[in-house]
PDB file of N, CA and C in Angstrom:
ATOM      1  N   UNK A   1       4.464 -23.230   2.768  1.00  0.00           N
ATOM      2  CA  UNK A   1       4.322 -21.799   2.631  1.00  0.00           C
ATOM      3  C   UNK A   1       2.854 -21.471   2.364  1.00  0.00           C
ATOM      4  N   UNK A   2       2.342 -20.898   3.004  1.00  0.00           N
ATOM      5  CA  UNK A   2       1.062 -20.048   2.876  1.00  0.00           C
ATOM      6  C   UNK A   2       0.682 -19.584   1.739  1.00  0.00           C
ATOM      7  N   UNK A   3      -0.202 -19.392   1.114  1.00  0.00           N
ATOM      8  CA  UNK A   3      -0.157 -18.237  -0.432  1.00  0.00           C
ATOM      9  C   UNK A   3      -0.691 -17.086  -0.252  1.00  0.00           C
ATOM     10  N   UNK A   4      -0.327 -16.301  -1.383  1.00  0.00           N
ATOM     11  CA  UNK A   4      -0.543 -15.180  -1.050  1.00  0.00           C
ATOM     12  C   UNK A   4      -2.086 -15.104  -1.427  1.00  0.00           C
ATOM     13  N   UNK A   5      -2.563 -14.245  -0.593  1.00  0.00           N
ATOM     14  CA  UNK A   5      -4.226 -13.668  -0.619  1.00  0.00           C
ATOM     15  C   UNK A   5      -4.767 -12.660  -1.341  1.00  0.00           C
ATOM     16  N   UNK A   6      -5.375 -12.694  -2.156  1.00  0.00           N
ATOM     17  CA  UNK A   6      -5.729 -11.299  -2.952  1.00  0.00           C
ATOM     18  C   UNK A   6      -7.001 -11.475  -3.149  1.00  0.00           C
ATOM     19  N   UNK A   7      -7.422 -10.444  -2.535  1.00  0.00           N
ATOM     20  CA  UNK A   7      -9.340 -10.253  -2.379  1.00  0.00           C
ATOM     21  C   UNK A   7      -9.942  -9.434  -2.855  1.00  0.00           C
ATOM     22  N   UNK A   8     -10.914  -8.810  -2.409  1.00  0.00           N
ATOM     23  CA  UNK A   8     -11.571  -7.380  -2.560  1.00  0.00           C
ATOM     24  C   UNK A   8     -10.806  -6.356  -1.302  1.00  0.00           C
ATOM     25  N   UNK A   9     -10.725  -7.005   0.204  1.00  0.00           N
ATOM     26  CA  UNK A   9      -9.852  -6.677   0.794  1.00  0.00           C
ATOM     27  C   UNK A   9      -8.806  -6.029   0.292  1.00  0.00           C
ATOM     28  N   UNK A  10      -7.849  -6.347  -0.660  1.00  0.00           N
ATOM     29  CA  UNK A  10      -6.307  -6.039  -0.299  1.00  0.00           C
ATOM     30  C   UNK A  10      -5.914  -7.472  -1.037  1.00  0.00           C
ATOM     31  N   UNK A  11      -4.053  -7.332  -0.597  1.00  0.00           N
ATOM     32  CA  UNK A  11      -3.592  -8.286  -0.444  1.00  0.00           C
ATOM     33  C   UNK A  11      -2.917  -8.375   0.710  1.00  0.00           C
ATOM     34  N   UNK A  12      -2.779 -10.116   1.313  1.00  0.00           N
ATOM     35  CA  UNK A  12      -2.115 -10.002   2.181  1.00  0.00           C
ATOM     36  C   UNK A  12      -1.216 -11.413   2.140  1.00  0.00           C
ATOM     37  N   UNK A  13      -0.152 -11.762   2.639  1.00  0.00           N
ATOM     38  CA  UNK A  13       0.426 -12.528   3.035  1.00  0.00           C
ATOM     39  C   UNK A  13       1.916 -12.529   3.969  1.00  0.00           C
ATOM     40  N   UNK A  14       2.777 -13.409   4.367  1.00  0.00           N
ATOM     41  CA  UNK A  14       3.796 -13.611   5.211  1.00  0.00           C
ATOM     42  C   UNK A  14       4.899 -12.819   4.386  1.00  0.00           C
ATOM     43  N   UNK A  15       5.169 -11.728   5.688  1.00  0.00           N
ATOM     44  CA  UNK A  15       6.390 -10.904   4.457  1.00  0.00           C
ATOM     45  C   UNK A  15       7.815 -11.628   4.522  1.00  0.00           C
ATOM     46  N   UNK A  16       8.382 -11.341   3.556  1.00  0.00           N
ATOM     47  CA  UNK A  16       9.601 -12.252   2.863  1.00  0.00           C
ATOM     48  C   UNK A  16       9.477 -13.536   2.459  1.00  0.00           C
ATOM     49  N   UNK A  17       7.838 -14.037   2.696  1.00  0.00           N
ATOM     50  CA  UNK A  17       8.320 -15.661   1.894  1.00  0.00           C
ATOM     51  C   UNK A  17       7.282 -14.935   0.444  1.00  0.00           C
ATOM     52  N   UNK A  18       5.727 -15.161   1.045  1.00  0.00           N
ATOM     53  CA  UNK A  18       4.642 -14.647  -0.003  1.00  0.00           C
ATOM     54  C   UNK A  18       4.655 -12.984  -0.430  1.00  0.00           C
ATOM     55  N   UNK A  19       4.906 -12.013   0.495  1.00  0.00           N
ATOM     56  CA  UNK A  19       4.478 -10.696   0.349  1.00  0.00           C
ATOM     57  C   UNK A  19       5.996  -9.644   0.436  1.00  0.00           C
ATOM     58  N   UNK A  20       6.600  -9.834  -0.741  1.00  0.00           N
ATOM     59  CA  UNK A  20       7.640  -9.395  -1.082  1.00  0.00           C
ATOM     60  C   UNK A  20       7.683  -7.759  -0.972  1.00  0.00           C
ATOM     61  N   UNK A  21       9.079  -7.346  -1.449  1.00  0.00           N
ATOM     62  CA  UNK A  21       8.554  -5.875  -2.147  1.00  0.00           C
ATOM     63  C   UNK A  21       8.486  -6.444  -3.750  1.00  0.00           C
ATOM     64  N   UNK A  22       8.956  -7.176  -4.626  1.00  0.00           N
ATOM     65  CA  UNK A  22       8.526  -7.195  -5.515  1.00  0.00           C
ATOM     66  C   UNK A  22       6.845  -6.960  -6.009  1.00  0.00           C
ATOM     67  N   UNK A  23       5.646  -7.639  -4.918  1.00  0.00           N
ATOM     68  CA  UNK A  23       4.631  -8.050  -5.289  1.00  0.00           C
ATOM     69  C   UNK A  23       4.053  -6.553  -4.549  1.00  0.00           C
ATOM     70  N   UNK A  24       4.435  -5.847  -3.526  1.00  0.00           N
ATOM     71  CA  UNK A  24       3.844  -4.278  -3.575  1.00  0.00           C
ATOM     72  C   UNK A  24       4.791  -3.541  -4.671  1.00  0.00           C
ATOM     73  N   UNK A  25       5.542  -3.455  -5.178  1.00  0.00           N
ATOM     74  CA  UNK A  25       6.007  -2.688  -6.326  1.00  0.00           C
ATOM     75  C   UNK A  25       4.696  -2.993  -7.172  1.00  0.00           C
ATOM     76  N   UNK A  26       4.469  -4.117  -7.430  1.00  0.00           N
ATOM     77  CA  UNK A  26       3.373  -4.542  -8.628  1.00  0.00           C
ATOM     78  C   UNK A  26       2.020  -4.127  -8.840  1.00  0.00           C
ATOM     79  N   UNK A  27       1.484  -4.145  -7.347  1.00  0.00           N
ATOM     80  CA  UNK A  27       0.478  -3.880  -7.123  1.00  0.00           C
ATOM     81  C   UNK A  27       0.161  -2.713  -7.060  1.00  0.00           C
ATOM     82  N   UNK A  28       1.407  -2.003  -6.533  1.00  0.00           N
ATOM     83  CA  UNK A  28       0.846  -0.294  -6.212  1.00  0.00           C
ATOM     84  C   UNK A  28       1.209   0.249  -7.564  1.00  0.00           C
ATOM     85  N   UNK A  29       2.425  -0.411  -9.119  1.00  0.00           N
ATOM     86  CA  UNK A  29       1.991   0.505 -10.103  1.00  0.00           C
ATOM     87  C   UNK A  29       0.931  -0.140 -10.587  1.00  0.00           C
ATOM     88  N   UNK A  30       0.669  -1.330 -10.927  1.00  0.00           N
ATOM     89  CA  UNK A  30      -1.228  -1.492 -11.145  1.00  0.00           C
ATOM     90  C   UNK A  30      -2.559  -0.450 -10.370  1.00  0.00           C
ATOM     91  N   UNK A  31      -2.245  -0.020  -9.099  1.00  0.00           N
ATOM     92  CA  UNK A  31      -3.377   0.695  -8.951  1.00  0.00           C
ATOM     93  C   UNK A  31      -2.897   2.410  -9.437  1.00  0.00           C
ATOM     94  N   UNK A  32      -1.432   2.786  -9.391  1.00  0.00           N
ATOM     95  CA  UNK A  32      -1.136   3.978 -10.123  1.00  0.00           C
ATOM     96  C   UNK A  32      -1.571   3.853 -11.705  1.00  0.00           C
ATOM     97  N   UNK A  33      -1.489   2.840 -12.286  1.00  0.00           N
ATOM     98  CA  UNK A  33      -1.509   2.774 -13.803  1.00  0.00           C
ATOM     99  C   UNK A  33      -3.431   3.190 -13.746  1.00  0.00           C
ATOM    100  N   UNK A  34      -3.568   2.349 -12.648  1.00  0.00           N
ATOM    101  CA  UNK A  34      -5.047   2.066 -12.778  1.00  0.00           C
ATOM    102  C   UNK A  34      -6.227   3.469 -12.715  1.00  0.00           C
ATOM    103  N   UNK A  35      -5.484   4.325 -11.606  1.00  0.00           N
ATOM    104  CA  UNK A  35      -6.013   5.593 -11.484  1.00  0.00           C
ATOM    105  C   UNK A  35      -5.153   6.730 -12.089  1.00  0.00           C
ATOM    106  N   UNK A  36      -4.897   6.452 -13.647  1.00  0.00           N
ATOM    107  CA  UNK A  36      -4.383   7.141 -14.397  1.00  0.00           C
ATOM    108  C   UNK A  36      -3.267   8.470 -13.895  1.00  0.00           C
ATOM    109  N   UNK A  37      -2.391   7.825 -13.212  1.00  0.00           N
ATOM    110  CA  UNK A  37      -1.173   8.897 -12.787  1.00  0.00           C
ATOM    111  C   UNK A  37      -1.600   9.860 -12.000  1.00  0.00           C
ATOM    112  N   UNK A  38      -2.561   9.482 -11.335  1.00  0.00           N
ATOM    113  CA  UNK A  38      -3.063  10.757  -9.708  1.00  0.00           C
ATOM    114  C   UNK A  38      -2.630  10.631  -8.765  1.00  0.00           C
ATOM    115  N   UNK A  39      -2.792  11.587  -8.147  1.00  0.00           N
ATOM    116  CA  UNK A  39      -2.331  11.554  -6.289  1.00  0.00           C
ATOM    117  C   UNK A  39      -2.756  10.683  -5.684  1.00  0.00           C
ATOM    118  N   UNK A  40      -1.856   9.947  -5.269  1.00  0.00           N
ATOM    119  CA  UNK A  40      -2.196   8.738  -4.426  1.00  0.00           C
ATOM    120  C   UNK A  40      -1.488   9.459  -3.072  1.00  0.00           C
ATOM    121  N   UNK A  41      -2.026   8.419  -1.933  1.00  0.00           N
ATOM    122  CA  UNK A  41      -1.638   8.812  -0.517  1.00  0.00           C
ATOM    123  C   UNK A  41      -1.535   7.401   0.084  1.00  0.00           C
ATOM    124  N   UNK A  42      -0.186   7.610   1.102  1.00  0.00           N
ATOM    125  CA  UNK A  42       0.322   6.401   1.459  1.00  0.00           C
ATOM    126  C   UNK A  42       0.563   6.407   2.879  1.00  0.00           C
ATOM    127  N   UNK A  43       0.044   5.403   3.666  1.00  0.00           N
ATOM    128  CA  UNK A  43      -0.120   5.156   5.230  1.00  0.00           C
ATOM    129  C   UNK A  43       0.444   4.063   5.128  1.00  0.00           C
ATOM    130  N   UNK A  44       0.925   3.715   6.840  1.00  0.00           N
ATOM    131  CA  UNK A  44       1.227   2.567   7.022  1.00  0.00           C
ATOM    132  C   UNK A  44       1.162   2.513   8.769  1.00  0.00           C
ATOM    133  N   UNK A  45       1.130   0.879   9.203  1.00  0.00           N
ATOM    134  CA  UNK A  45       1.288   1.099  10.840  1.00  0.00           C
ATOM    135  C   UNK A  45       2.304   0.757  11.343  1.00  0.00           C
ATOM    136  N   UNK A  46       2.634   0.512  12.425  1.00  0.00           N
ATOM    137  CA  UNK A  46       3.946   0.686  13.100  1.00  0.00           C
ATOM    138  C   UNK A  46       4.739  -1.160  13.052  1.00  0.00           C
ATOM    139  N   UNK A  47       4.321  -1.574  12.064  1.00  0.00           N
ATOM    140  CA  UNK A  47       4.825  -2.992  11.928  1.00  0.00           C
ATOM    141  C   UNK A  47       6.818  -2.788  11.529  1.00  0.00           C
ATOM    142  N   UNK A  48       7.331  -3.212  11.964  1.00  0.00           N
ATOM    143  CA  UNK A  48       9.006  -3.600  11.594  1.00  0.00           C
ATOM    144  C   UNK A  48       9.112  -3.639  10.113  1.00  0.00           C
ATOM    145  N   UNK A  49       8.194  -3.909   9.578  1.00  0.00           N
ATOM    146  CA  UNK A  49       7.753  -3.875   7.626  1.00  0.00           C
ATOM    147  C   UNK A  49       8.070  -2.988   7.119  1.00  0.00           C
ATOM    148  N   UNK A  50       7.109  -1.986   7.676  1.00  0.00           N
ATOM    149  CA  UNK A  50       6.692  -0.704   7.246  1.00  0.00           C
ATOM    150  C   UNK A  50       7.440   0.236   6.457  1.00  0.00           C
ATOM    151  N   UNK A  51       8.648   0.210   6.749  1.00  0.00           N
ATOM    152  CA  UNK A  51       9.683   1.243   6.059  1.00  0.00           C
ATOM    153  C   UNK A  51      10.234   0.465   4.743  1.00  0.00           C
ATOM    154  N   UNK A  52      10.239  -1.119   4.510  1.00  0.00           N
ATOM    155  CA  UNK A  52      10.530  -1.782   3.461  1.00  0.00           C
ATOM    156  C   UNK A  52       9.294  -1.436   2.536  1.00  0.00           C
ATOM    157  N   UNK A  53       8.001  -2.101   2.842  1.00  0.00           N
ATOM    158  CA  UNK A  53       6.648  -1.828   2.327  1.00  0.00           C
ATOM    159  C   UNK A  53       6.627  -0.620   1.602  1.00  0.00           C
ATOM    160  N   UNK A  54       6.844   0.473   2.544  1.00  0.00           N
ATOM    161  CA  UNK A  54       6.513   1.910   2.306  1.00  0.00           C
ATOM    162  C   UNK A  54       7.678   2.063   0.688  1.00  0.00           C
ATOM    163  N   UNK A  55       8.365   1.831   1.150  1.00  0.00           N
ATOM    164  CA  UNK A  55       9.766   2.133  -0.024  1.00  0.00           C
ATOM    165  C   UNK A  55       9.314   1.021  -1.401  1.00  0.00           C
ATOM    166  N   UNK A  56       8.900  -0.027  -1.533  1.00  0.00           N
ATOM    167  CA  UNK A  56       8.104  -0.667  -2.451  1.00  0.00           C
ATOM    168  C   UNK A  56       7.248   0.273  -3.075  1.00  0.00           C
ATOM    169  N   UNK A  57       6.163   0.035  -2.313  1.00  0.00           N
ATOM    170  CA  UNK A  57       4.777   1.247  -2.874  1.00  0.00           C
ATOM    171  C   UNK A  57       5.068   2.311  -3.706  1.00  0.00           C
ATOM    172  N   UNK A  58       6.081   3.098  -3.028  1.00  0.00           N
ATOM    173  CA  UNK A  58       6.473   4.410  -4.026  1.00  0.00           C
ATOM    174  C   UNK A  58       6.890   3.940  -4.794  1.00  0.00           C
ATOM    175  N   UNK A  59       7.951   3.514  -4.996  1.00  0.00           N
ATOM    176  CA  UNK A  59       8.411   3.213  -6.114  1.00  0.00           C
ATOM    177  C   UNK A  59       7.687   2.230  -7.347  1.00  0.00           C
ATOM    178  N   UNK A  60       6.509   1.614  -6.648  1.00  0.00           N
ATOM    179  CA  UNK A  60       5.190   1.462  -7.691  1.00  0.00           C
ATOM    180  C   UNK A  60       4.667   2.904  -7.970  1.00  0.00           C
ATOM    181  N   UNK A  61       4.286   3.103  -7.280  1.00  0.00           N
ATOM    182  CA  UNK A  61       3.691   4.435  -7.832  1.00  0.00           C
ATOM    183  C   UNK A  61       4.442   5.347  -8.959  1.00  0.00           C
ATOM    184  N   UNK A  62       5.395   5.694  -8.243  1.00  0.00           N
ATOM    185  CA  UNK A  62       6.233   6.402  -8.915  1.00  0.00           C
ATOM    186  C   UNK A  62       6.641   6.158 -10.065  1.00  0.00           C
ATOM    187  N   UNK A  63       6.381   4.803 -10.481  1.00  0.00           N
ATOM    188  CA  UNK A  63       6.841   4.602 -12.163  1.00  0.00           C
ATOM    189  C   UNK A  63       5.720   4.492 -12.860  1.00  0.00           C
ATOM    190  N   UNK A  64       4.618   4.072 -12.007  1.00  0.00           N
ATOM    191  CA  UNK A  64       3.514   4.833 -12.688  1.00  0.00           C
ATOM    192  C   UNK A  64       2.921   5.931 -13.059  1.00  0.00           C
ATOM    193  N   UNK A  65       3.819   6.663 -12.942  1.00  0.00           N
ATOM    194  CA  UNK A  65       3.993   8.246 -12.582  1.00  0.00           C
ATOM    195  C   UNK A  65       2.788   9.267 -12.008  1.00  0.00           C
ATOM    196  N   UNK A  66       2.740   8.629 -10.600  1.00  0.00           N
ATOM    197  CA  UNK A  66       2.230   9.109  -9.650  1.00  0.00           C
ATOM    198  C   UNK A  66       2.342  10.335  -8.569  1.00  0.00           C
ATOM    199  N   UNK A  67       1.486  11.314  -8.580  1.00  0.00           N
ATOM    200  CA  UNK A  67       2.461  12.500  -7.330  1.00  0.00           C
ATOM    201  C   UNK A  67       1.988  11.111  -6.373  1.00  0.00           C
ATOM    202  N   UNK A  68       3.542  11.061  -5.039  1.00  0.00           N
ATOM    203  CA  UNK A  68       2.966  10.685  -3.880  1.00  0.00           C
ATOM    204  C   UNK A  68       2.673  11.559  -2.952  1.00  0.00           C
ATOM    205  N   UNK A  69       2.208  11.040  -1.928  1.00  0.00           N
ATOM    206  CA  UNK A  69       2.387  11.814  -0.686  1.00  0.00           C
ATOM    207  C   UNK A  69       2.008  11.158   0.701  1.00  0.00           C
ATOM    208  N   UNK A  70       3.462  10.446   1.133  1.00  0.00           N
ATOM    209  CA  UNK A  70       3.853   9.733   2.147  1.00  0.00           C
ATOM    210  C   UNK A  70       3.020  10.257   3.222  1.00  0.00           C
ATOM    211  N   UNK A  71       2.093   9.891   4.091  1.00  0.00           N
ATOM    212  CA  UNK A  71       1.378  10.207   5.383  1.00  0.00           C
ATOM    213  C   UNK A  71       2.002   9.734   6.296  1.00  0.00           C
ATOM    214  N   UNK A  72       3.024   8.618   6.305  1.00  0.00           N
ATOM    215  CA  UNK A  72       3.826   8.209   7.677  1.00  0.00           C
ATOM    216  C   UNK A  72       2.878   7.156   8.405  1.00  0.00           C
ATOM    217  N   UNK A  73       3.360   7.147   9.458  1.00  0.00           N
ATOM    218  CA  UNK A  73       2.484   5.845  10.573  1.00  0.00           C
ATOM    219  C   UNK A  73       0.995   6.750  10.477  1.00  0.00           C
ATOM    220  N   UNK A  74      -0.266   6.298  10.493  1.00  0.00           N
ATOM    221  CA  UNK A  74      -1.378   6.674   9.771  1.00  0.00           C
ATOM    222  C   UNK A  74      -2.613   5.336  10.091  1.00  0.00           C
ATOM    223  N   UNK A  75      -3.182   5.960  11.223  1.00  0.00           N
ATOM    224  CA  UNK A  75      -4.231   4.471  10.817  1.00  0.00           C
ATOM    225  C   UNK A  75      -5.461   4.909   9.285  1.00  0.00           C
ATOM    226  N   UNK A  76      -6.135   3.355   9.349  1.00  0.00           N
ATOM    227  CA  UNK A  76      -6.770   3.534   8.102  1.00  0.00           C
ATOM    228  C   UNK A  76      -7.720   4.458   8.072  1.00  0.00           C
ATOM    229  N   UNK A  77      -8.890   4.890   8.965  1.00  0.00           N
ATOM    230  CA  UNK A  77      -9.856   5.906   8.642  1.00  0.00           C
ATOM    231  C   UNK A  77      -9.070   7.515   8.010  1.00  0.00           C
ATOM    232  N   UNK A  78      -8.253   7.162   9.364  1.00  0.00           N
ATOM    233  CA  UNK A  78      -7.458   8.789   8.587  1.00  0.00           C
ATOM    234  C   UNK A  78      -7.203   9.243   7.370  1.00  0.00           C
ATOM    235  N   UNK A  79      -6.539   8.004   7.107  1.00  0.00           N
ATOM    236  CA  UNK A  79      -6.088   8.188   5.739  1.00  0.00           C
ATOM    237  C   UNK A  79      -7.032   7.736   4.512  1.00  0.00           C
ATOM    238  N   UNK A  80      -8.349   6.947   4.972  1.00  0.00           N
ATOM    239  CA  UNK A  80      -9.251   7.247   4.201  1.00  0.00           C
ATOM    240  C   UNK A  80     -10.359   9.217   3.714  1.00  0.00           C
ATOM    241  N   UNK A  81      -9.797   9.635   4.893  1.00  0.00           N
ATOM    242  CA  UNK A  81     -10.563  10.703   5.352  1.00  0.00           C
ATOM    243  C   UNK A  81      -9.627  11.478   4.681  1.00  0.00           C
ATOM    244  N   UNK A  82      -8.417  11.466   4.701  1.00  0.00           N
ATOM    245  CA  UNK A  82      -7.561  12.561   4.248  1.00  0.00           C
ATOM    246  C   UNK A  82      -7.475  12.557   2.342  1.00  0.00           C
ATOM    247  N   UNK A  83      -8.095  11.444   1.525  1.00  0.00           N
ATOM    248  CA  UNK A  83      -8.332  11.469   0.284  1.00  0.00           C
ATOM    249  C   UNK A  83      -9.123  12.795  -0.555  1.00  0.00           C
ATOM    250  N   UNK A  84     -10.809  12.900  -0.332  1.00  0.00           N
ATOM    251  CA  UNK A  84     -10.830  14.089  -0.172  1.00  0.00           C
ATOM    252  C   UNK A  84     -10.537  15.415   0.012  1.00  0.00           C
ATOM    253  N   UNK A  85     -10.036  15.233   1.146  1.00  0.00           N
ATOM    254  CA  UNK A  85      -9.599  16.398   2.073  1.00  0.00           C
ATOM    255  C   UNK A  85      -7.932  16.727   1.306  1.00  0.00           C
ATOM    256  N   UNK A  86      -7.042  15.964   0.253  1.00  0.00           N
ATOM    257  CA  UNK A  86      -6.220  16.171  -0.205  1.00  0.00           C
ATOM    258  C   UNK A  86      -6.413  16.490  -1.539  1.00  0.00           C
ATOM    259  N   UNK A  87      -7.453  16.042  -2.191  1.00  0.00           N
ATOM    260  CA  UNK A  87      -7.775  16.056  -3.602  1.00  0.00           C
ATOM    261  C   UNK A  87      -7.134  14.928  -4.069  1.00  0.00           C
ATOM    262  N   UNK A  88      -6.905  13.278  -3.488  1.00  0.00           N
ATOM    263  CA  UNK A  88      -6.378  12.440  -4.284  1.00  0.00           C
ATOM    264  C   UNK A  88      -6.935  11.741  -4.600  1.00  0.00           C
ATOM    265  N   UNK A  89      -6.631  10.934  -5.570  1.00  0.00           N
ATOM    266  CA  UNK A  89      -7.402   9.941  -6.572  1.00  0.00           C
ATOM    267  C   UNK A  89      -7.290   8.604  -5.783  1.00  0.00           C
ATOM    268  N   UNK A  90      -6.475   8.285  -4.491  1.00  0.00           N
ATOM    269  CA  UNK A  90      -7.132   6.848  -3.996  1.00  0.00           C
ATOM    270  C   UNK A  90      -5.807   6.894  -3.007  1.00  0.00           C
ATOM    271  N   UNK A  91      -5.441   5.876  -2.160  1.00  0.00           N
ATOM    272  CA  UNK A  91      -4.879   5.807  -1.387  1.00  0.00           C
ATOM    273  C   UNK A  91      -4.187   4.397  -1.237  1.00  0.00           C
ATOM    274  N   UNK A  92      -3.133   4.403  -0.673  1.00  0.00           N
ATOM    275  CA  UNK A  92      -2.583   2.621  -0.304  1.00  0.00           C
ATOM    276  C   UNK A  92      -2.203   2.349   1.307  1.00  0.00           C
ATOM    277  N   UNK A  93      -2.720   1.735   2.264  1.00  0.00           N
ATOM    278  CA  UNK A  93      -2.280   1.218   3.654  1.00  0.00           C
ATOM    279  C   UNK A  93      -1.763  -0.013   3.523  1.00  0.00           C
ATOM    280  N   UNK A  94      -0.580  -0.183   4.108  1.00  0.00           N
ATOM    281  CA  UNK A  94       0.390  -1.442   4.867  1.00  0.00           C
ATOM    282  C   UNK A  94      -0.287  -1.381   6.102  1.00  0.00           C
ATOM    283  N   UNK A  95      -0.752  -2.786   6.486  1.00  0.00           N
ATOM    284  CA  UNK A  95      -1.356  -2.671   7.561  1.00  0.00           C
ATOM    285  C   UNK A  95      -0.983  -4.224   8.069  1.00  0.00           C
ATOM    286  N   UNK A  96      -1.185  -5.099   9.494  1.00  0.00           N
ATOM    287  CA  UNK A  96      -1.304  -5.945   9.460  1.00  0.00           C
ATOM    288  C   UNK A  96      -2.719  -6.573   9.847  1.00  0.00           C
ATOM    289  N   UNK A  97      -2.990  -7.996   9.957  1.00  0.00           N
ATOM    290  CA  UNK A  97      -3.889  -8.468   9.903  1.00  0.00           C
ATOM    291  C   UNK A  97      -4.403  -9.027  10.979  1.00  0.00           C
ATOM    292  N   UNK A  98      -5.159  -9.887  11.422  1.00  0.00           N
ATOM    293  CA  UNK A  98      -5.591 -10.520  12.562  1.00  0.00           C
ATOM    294  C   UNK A  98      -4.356 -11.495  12.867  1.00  0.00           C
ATOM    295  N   UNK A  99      -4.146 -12.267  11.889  1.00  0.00           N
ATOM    296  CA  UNK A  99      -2.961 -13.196  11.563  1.00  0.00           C
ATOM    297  C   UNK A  99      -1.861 -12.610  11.529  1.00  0.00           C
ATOM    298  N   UNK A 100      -0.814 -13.288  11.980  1.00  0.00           N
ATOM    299  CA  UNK A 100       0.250 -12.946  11.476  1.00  0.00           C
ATOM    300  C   UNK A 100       0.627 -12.314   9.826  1.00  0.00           C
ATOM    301  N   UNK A 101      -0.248 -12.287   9.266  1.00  0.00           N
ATOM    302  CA  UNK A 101      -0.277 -12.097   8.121  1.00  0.00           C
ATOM    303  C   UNK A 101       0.019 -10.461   7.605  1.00  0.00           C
ATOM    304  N   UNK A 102       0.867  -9.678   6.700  1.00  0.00           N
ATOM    305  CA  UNK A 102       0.591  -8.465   6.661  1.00  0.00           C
ATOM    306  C   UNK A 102       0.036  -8.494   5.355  1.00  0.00           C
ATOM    307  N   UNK A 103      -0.660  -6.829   5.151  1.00  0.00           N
ATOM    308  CA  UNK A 103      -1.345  -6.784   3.556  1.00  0.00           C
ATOM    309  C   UNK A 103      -1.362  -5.375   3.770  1.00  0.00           C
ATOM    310  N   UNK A 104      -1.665  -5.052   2.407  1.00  0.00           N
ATOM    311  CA  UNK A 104      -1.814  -3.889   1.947  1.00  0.00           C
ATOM    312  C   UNK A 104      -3.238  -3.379   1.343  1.00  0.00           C
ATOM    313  N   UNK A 105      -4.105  -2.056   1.725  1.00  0.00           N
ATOM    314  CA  UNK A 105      -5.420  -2.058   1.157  1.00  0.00           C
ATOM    315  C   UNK A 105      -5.417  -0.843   0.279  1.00  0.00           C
TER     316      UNK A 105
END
């Protein structure tokens, strides 16, 4: 089994062995805890994942008690661009990788 990757990047690894929803539940309330209960904004791309991923994340967020606000299939500039432009405090993308690998930034 591969391990999971955690960088400055993101994290990324093989979903269902390394990159659970347990480990995006974790991560996304660590960055809700982290940006003290703000609007976060959530993208993702058209991977078969995506709707598991997506449903993780919130529910990190959300117990971090986060407003969300789901952006749907979303590449990354956009939804870097739409932070600002929403008034939110940071953002989370499911994305995949060069590798087979998926991660989250």
């Amino acid at each position: 089994m591969k391990p999971l990757k955690i960088g400055i990047t993101g994290v990324r690894g093989i979903v269902g062995e390394t990159f659970t929803p347990e480990v995006a539940v974790g991560f996304a309330q660590a960055l809700g805890t982290y940006l003290d209960s703000g609007r976060i904004l959530v993208g993702r791309d058209t991977r078969s994942s995506g709707p598991m991923v997506r449903s993780a994340v919130v529910a990190g967020l959300l117990a971090a008690g986060c407003e969300v606000i789901d952006l749907g299939i979303c590449p990354t500039p956009s939804l870097q661009l739409a932070v600002p432009w929403l008034k939110a405090e940071g953002d989370f993308h499911h994305r995949r990788s060069q590798s087979r690998d998926h991660g989250m930034r």
